[in-house]
Protein backbone atom coordinates (compact mmCIF):
# COMPACT_ATOMS: atom_id res chain seq x y z
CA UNK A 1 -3.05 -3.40 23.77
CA UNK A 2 -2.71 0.31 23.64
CA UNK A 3 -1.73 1.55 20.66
CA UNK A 4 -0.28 5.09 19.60
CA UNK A 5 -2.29 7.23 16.92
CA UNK A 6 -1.98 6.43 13.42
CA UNK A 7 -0.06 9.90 12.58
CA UNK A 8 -0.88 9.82 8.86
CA UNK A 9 -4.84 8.73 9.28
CA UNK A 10 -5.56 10.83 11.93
CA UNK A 11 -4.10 13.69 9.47
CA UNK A 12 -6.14 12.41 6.71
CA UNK A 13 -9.15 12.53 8.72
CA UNK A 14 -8.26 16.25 9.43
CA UNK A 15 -8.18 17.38 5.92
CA UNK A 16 -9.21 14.50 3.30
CA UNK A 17 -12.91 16.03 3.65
CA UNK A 18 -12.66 19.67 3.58
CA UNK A 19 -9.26 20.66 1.44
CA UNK A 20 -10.50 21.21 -2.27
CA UNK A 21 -7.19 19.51 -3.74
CA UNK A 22 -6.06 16.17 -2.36
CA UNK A 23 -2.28 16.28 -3.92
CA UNK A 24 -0.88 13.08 -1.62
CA UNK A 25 -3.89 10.47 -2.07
CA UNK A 26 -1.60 7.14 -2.47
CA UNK A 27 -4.98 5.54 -3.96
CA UNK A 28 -6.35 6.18 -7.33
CA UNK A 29 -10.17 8.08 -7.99
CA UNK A 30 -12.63 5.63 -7.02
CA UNK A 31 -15.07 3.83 -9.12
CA UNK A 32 -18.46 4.04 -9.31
CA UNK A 33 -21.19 1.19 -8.55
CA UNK A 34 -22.46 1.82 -11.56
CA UNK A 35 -19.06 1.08 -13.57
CA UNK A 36 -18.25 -1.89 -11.51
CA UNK A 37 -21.93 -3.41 -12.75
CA UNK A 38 -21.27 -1.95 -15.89
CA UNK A 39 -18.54 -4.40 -15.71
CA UNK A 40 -20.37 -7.88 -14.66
CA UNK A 41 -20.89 -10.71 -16.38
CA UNK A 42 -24.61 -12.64 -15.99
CA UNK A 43 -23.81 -14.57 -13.33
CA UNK A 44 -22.11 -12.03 -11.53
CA UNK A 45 -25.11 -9.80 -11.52
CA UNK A 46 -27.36 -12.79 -10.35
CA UNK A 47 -24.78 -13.10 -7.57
CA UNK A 48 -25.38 -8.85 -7.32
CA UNK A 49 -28.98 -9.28 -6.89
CA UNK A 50 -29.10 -12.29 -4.75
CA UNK A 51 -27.18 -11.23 -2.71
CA UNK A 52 -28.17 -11.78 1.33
CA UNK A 53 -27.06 -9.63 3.86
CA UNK A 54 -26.22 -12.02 6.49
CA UNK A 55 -23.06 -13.43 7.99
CA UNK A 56 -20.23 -14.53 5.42
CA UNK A 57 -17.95 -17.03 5.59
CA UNK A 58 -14.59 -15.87 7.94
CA UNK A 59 -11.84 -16.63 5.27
CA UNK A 60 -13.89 -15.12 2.79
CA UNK A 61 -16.35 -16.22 0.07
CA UNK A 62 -15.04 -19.53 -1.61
CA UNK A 63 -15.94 -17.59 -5.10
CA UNK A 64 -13.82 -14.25 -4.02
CA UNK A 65 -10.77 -16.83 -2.83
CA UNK A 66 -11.23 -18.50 -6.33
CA UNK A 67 -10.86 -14.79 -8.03
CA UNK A 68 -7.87 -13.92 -6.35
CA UNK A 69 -6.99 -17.09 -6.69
CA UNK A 70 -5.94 -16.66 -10.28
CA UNK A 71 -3.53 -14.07 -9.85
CA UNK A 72 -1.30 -16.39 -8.07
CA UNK A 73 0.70 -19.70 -8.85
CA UNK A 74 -1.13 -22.08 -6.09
CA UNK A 75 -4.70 -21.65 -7.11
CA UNK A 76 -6.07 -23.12 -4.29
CA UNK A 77 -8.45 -20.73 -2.21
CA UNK A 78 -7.22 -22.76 1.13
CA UNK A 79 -4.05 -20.24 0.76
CA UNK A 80 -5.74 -17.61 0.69
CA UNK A 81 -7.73 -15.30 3.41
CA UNK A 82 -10.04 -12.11 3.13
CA UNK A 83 -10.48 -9.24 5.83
CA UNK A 84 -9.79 -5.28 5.58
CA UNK A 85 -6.25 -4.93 4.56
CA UNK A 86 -5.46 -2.82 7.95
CA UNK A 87 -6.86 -5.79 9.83
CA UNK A 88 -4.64 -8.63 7.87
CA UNK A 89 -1.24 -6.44 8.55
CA UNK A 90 -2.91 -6.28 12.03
CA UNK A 91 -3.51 -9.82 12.36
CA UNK A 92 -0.11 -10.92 11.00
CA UNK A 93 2.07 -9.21 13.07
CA UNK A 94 -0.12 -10.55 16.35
CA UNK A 95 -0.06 -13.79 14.86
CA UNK A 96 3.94 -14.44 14.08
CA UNK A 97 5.55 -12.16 16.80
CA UNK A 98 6.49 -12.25 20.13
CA UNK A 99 7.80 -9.59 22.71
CA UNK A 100 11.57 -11.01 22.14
CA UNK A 101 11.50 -11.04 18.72
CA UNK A 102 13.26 -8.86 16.27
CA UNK A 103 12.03 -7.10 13.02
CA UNK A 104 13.22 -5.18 9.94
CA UNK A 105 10.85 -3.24 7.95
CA UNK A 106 11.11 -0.74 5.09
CA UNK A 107 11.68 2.42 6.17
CA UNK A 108 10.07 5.25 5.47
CA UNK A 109 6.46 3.50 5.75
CA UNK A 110 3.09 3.19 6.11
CA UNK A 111 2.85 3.47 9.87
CA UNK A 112 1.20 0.30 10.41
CA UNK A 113 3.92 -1.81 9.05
CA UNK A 114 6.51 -0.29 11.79
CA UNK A 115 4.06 0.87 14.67
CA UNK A 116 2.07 -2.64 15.76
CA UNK A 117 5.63 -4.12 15.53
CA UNK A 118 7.05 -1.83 18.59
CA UNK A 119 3.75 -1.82 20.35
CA UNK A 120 3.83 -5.66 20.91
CA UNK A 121 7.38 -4.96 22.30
CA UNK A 122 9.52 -5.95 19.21
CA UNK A 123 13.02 -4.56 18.74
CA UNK A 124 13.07 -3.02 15.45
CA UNK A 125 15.62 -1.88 12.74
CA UNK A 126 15.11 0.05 9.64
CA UNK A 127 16.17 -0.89 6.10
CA UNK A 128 16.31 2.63 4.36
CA UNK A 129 16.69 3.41 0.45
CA UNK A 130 19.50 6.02 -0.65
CA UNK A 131 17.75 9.20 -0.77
CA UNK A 132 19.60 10.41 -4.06
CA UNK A 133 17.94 7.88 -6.03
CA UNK A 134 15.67 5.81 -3.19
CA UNK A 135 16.87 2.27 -4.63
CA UNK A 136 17.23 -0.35 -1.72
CA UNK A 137 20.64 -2.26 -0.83
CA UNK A 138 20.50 -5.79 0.34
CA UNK A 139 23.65 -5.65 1.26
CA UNK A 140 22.29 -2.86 3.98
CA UNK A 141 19.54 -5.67 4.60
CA UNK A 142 21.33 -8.67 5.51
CA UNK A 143 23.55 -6.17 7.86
CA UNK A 144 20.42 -5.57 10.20
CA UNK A 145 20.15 -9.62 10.69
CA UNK A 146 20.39 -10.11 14.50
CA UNK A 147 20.08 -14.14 16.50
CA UNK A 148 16.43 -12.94 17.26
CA UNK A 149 15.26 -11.92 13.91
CA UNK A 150 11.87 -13.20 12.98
CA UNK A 151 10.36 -11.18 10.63
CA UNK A 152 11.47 -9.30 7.54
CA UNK A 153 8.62 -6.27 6.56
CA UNK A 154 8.73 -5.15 2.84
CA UNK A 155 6.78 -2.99 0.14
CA UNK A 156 6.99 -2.87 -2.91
CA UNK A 157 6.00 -0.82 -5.13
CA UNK A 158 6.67 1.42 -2.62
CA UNK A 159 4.50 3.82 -0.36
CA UNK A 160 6.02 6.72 -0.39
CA UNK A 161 9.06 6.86 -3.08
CA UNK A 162 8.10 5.02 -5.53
CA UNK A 163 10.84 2.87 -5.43
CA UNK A 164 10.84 -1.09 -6.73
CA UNK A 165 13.43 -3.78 -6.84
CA UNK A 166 14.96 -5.59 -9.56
CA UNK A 167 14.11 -9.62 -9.43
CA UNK A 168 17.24 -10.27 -8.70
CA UNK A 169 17.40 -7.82 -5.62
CA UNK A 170 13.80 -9.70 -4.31
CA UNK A 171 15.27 -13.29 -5.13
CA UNK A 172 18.69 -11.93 -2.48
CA UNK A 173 16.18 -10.83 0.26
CA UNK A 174 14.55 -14.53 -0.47
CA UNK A 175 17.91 -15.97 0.22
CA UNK A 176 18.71 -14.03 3.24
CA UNK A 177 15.52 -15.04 4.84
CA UNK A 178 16.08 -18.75 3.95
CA UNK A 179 19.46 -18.55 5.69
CA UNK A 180 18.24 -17.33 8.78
CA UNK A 181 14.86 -19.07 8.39
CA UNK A 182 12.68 -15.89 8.56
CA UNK A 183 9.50 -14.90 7.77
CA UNK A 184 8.74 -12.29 4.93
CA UNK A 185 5.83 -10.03 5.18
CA UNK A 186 5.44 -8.04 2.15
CA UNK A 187 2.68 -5.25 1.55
CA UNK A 188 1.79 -5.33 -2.31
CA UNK A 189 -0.92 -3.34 -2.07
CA UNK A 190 0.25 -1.28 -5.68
CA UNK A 191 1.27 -5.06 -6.97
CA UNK A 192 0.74 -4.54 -10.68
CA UNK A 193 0.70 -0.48 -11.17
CA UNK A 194 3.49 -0.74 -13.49
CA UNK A 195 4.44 2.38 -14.94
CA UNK A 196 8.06 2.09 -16.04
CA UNK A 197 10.26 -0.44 -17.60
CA UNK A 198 10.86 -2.83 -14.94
CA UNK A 199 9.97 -6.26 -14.42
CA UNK A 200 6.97 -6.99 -12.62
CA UNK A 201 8.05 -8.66 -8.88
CA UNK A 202 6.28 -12.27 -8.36
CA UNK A 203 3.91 -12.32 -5.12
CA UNK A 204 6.32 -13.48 -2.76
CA UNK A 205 4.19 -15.98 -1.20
CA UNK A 206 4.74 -17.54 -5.02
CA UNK A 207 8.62 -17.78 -4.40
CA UNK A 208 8.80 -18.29 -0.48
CA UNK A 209 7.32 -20.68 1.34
CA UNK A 210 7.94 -18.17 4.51
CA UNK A 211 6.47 -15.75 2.50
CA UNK A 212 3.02 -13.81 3.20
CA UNK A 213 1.33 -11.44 0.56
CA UNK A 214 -0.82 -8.70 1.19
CA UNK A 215 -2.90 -7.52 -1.51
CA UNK A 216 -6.98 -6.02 -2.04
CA UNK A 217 -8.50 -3.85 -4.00
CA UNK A 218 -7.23 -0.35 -2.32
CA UNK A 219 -5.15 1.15 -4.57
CA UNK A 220 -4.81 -0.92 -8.12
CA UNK A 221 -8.29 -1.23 -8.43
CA UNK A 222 -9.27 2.28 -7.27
CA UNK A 223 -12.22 0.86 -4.64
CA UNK A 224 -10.47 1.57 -1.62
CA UNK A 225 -14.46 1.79 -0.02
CA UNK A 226 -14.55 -1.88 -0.14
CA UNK A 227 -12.68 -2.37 2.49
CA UNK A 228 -11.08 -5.76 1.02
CA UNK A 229 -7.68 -7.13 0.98
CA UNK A 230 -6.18 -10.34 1.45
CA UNK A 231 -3.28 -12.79 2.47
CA UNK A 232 -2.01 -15.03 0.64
CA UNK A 233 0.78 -17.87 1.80
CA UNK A 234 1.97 -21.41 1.73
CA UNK A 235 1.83 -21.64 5.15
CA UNK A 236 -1.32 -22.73 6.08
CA UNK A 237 -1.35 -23.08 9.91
CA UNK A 238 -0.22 -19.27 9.74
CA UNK A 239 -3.79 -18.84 7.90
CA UNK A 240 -5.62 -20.61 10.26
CA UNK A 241 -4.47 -18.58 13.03
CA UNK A 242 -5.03 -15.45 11.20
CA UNK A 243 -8.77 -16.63 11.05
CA UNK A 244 -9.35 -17.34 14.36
CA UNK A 245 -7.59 -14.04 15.52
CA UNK A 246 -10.37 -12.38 13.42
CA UNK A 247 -13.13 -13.77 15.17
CA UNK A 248 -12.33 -11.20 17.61
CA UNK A 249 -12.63 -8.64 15.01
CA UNK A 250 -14.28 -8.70 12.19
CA UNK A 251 -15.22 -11.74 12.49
CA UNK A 252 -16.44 -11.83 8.64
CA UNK A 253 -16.61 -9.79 5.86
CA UNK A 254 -19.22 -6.99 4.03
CA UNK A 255 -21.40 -9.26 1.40
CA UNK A 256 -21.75 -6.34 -0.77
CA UNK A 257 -17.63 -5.73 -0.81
CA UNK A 258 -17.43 -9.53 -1.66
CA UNK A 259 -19.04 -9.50 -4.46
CA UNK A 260 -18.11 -6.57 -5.83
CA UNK A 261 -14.55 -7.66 -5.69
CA UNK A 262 -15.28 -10.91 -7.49
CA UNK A 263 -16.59 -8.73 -10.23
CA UNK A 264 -13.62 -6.28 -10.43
CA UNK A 265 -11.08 -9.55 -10.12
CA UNK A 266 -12.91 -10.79 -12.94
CA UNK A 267 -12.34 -8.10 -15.04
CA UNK A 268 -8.88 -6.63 -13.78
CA UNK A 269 -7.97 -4.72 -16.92
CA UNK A 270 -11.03 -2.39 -16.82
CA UNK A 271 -9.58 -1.30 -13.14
CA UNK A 272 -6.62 -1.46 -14.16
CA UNK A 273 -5.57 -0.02 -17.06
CA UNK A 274 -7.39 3.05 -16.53
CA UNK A 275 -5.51 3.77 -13.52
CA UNK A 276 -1.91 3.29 -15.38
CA UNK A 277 -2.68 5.67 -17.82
CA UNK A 278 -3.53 8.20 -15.51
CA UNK A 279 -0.84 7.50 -13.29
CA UNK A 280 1.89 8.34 -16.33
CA UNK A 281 -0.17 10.62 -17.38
CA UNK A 282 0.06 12.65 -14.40
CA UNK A 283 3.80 12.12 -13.16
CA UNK A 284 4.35 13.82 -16.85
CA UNK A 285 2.85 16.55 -15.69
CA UNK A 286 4.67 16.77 -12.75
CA UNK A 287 7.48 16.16 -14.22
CA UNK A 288 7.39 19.45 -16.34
CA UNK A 289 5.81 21.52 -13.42
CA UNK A 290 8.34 21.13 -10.81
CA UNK A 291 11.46 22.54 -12.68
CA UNK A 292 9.68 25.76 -12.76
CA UNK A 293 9.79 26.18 -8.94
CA UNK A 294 12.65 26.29 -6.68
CA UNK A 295 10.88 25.37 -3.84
CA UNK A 296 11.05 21.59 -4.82
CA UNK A 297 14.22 20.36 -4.95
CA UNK A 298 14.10 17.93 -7.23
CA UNK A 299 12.16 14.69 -8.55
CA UNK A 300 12.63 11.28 -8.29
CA UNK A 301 9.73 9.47 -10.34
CA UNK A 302 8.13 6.52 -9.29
CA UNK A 303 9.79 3.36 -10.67
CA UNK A 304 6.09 1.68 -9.75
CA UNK A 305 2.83 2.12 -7.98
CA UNK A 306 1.36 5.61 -7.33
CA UNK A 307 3.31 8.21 -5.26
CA UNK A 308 6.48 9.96 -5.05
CA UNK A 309 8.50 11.11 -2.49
CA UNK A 310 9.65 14.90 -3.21
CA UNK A 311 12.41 16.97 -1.37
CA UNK A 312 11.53 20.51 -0.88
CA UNK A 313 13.58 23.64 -0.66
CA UNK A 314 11.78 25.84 2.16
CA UNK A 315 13.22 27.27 5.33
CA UNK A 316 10.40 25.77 7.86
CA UNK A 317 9.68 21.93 8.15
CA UNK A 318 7.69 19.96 5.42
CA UNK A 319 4.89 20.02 8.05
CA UNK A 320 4.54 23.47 8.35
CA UNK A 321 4.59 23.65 5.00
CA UNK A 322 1.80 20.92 4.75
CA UNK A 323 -0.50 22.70 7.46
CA UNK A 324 0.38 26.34 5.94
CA UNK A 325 -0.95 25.25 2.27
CA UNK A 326 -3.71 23.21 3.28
CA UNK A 327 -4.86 26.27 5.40
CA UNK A 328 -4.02 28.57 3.27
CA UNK A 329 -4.58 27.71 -0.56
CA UNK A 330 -6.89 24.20 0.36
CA UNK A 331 -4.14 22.01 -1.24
CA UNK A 332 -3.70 18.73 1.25
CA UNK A 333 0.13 17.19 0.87
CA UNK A 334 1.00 14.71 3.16
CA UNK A 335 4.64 15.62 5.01
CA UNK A 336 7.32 13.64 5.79
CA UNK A 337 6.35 13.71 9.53
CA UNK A 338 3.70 11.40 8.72
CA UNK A 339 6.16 8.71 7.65
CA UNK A 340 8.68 9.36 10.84
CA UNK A 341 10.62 10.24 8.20
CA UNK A 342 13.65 13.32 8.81
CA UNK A 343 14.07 15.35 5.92
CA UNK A 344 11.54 18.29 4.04
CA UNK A 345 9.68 15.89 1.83
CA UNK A 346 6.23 15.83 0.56
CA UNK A 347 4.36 12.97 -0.97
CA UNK A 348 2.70 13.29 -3.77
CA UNK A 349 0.52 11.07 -5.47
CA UNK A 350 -0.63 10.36 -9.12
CA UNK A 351 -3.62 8.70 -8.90
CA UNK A 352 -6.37 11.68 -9.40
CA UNK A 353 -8.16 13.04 -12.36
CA UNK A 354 -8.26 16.82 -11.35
CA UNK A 355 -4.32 16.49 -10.35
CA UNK A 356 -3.29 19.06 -13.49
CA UNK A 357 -6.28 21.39 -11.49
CA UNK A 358 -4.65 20.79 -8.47
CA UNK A 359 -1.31 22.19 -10.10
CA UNK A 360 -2.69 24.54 -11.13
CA UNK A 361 -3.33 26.46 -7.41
CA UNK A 362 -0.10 24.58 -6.60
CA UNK A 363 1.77 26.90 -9.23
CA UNK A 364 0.17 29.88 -8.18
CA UNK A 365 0.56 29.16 -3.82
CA UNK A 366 4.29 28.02 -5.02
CA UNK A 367 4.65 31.59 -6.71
CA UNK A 368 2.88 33.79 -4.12
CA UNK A 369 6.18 32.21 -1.92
């Protein structure tokens, strides 16, 4: 399979390292080893300390499955399997689609959602929010239904507006994929950054037996170097093929990242919490800075999760923009280019500690324009 760049990583990988401000990071600061031990019980630290560095079981560690586990109505591990969260999406897609098939995904998006879809030679249509508010229709959903539709992609919280659906509005998308017996696919890798007053969305592998979670420890936990996410579903021959695709990957996962997970699983509020508070703490911020400049055109904060989508006022395109500020003043914004997105947006995310420092030479490259 040859597969286009990944347009937002491969931008990423041009600036993450060497801009002084990071301004767009969708994940929050990440902790250090030292907190996470902070953090472990006895027995976790035994498991720390002997620990081997050898092969590890394919679906994951049987303790790890148990953590995550908990967060879900079937507590049975056998629903549940562990691998990078790039890999799972990966996986998935290979696993439930075929050339003929037909797709609708969120749109914008992380590229991965969309982009392994068309390269295995799906037809795919885009379910897009209302850019005035960026709140999702499902009466625009069910319109995009076709004879061949397999697969229904969604994300929420979501990456980048911030938008989230009411329970009601998830429990209609459950309904139209039970009519036309689809499978759902939904990314919830901010699942539980709740910053407003919404309700908090089940897992919809809880209330769809078609249903397939993605989750890790990326972005609510803030330990996006583990490299561990992981699927959860009632559909267990789906899981078994997911597994055997990964032999010819992965084929297993980092011991270290295993059990470092179990330990921040255990103890989800001290990963948590943290990151909430700094989250609102931040969009509050932002929330008083932007009125000051003209160049953004307004702000739409997130309902959930990390990140905001914000619509700019300039004369040249939200990349130029992007590149011209990165170069210039060594703030790094992701543009709306990397989301295939038209339109002169910017992201921005909340998840930072230095992001008031970061408006700081914001305000004064904003004023220099």
């Amino acid at each position: 399979m040859k597969i286009p760049d990944f347009k937002l990583e491969r931008y990423f990988a041009k600036h993450e390292f060497t801009s002084k401000y990071l301004l767009s990071s969708s994940d929050c600061d990440g902790y250090e080893l030292k907190y996470v031990l902070e953090c472990a019980s006895k027995s976790e630290m035994e498991l720390w300390e002997g620990m081997k560095l050898g092969y590890t079981e394919s679906e994951g560690n049987p303790l790890l499955r148990d953590a995550i586990a908990q967060f879900y109505n079937n507590k049975s591990i056998e629903n549940v399997v562990v691998a990078s969260p790039g890999e799972l999406n990966f996986i998935a897609m290979n696993v439930l689609l075929d050339s003929t098939d037909h797709v609708v995904t969120v749109s914008p998006c992380y590229q991965s959602l969309s982009e392994v879809v068309k390269t295995i030679g799906c037809e795919i249509s885009y379910w897009k929010p209302k850019p005035e508010n960026w709140e999702f229709n499902t009466d625009d959903l069910e319109k995009l239904i076709k004879k061949n539709t397999k697969l229904i992609i969604i994300n929420f919280p979501h990456n980048p507006t911030g938008s989230y659906l009411k329970v009601s509005q998830l429990n209609e998308i459950v309904r139209i994929a039970e009519k036309h017996d689809l499978y759902i696919f939904s990314d919830e890798m901010y699942h539980k950054l709740m910053i407003g007053d919404m309700q908090e969305l089940p897992p919809i592998c809880d209330v769809y037996k078609k249903g397939i979670s993605l989750w890790g420890t990326s972005k609510t936990f803030g330990l996006a170097g583990l490299r561990i996410g992981w699927l959860v579903s009632q559909d267990l021959k789906f899981l078994h093929s997911v597994v055997s695709y990964k032999d010819y990957l992965s084929i297993c996962n980092s011991a270290p990242s295993e059990i470092l997970s179990i330990i921040a699983l255990n103890h989800f509020d001290k990963f948590l919490l943290p990151n909430i508070q700094k989250i609102k703490s931040n969009i509050r911020l932002f929330d008083d800075f932007y009125k000051k400049h003209k160049q953004i055109n307004g702000f739409i904060p997130p309902k959930a999760g990390s990140t905001a989508f914000v619509k700019l006022n300039i004369e040249n395109s939200s990349l130029d923009f992007s590149n011209k500020m990165v170069e210039e003043a060594g703030i790094m914004t992701v543009p709306a280019e990397m989301f295939e997105y038209v339109g002169k947006y910017i992201r921005i995310g909340f998840g930072r500690k230095n992001f008031s420092e970061a408006l700081v030479e914001f305000d004064v490259y904003l004023n220099k324009l």
